[in-house]
Protein backbone atom coordinates (compact mmCIF):
# COMPACT_ATOMS: atom_id res chain seq x y z
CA UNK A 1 -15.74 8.61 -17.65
CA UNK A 2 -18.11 5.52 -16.46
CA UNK A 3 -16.17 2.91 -14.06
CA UNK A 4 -15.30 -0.18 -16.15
CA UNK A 5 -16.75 -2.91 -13.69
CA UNK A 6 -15.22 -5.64 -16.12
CA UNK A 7 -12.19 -6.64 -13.26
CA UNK A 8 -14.49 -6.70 -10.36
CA UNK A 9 -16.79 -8.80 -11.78
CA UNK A 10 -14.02 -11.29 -13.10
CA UNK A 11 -12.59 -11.30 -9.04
CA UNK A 12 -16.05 -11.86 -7.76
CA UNK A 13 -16.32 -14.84 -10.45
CA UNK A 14 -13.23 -15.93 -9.74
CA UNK A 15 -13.47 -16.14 -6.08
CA UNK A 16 -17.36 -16.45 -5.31
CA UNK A 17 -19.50 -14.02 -4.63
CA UNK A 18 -20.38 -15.44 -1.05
CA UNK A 19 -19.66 -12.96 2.12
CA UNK A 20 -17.11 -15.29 3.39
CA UNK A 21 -15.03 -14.14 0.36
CA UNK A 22 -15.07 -10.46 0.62
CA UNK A 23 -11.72 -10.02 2.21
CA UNK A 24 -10.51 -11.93 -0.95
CA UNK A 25 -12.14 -9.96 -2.89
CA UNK A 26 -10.86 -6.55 -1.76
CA UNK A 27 -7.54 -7.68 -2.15
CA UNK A 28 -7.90 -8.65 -5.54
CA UNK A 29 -9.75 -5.45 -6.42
CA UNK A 30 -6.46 -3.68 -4.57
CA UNK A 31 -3.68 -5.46 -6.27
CA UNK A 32 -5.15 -4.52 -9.57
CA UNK A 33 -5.71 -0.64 -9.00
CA UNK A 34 -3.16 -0.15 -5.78
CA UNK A 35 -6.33 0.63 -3.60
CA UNK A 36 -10.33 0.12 -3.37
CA UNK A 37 -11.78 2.94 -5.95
CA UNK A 38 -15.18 4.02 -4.18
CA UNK A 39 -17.04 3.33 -7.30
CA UNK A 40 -16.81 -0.63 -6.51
CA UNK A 41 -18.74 -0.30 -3.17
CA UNK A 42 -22.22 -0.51 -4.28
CA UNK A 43 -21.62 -2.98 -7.09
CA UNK A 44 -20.00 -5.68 -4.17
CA UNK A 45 -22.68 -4.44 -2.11
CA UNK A 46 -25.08 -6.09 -5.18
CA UNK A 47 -23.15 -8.70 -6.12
CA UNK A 48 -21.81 -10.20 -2.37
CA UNK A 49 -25.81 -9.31 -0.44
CA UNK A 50 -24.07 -7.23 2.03
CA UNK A 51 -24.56 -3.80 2.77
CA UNK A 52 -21.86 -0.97 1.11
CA UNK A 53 -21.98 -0.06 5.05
CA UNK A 54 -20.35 -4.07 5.81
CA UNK A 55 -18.12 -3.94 2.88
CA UNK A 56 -16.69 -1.02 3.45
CA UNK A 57 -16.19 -1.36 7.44
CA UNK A 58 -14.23 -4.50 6.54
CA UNK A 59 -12.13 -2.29 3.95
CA UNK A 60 -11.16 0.20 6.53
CA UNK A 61 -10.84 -2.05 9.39
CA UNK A 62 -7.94 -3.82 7.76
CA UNK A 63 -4.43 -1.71 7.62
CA UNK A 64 -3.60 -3.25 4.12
CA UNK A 65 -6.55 -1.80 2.68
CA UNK A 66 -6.32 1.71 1.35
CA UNK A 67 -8.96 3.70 0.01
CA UNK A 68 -6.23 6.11 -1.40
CA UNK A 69 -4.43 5.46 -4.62
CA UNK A 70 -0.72 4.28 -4.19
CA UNK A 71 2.21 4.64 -5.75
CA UNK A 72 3.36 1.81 -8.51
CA UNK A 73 5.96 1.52 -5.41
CA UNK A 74 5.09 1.44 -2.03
CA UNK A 75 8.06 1.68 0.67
CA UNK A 76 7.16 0.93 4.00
CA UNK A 77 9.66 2.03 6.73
CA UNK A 78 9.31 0.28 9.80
CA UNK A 79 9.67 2.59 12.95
CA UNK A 80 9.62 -0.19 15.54
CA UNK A 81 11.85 -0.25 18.37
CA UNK A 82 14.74 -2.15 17.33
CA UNK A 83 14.56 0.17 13.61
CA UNK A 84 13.97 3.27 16.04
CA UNK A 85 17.22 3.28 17.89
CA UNK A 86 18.92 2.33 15.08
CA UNK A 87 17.65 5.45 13.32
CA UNK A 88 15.03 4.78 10.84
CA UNK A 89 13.25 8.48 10.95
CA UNK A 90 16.58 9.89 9.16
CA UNK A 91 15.71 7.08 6.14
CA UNK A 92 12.06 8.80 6.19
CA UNK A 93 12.84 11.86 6.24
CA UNK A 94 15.28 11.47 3.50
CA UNK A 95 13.18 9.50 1.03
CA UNK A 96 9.73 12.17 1.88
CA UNK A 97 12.86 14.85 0.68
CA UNK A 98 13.90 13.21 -2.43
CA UNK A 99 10.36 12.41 -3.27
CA UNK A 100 9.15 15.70 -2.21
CA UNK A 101 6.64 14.46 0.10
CA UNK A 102 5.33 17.56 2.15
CA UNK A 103 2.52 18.29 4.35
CA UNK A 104 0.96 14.58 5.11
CA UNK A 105 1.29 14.12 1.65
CA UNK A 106 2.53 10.10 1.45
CA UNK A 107 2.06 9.29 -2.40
CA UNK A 108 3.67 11.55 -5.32
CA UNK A 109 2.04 13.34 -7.60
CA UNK A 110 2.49 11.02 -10.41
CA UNK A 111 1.55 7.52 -8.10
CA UNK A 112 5.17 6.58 -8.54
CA UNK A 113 5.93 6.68 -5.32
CA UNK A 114 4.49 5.49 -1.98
CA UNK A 115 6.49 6.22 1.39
CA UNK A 116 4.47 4.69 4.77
CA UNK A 117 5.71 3.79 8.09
CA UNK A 118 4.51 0.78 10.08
CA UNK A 119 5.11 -0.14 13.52
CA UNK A 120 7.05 -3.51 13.07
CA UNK A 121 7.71 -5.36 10.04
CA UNK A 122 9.19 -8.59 12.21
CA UNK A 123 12.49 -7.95 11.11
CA UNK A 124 14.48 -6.99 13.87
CA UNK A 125 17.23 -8.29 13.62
CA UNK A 126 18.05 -6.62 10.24
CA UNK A 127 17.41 -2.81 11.71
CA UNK A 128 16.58 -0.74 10.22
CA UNK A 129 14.49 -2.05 7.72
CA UNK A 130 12.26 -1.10 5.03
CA UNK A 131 10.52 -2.93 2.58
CA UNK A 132 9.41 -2.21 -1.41
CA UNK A 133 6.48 -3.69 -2.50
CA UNK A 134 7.04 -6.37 0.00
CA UNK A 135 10.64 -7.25 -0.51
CA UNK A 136 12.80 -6.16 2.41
CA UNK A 137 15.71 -4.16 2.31
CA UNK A 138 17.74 -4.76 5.29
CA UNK A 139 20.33 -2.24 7.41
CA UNK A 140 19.39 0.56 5.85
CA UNK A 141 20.60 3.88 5.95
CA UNK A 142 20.13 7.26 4.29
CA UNK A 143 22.19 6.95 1.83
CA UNK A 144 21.84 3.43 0.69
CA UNK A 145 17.71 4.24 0.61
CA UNK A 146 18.53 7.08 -1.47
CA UNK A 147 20.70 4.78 -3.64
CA UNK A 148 17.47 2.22 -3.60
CA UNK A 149 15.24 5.20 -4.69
CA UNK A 150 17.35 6.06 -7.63
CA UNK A 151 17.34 2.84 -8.95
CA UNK A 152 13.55 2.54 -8.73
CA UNK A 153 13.43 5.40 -10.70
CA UNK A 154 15.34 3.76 -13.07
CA UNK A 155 12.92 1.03 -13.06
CA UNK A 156 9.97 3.58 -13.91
CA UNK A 157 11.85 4.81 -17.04
């Protein structure tokens, strides 16, 4: 199946397609498919007069940027110092169980699911925290993230 080009090209309208707006770009081309297919590369490449080489060094040089699909939810579990002590890792370990994340493996099988950790998510003061699709989910613990996974999965239904 041939790579419909149709929403890149609308971004790249959109937002110019000057190499001051490639950041801009990429995360317009993410938010729509949940991470940077490969097939866009050359055709920003074309359309921006950079290299794929440029483009795609800014693409991996950026943590937000994945060149891995992601789930339709992405949980990020912050595993800073203050969510550390207050044990995060059991809320990891708990969701990569229910989710039956194995092996590395951080996105399910059906891109439902996405289950990251990051190293601070400035929330401190609410340890532990984790966040779904952005929205934060304060004093967590195993069992309410289990409760927050369930209802997600309600929301997929």
């Amino acid at each position: 199946m041939d790579f419909d080009y149709r929403v890149v090209d609308g971004i790249v309208d959109e937002l110019g397609a000057g190499p001051s707006a490639v950041i801009a770009i990429l995360q317009g081309i993410q938010e729509h498919y949940r991470y940077l297919p490969p097939e866009i590369f050359p055709r920003l490449a074309r359309r921006l007069g950079l290299s794929e080489a440029r483009i795609y060094s800014v693409a991996t040089f950026y943590e937000n940027f994945s060149l891995e699909p992601k789930g339709e939810f992405v949980i990020r579990i912050c595993d800073g110092t203050a969510c550390h002590v207050r044990k995060s890792i059991p809320i990891l370990e708990r969701l990569r169980k229910e989710l039956g994340l194995e092996g590395g493996r951080v996105t399910t099988e059906d891109l439902g699911f996405t289950v990251e950790t990051v190293s601070c998510l400035g929330a401190c003061g609410l340890a532990p925290v984790l966040t779904v699709n952005d929205q934060v989910h304060p004093a967590m613990t195993a069992e309410k993230a289990a409760e927050l996974l369930k209802g997600l999965r309600e929301k997929r239904k």
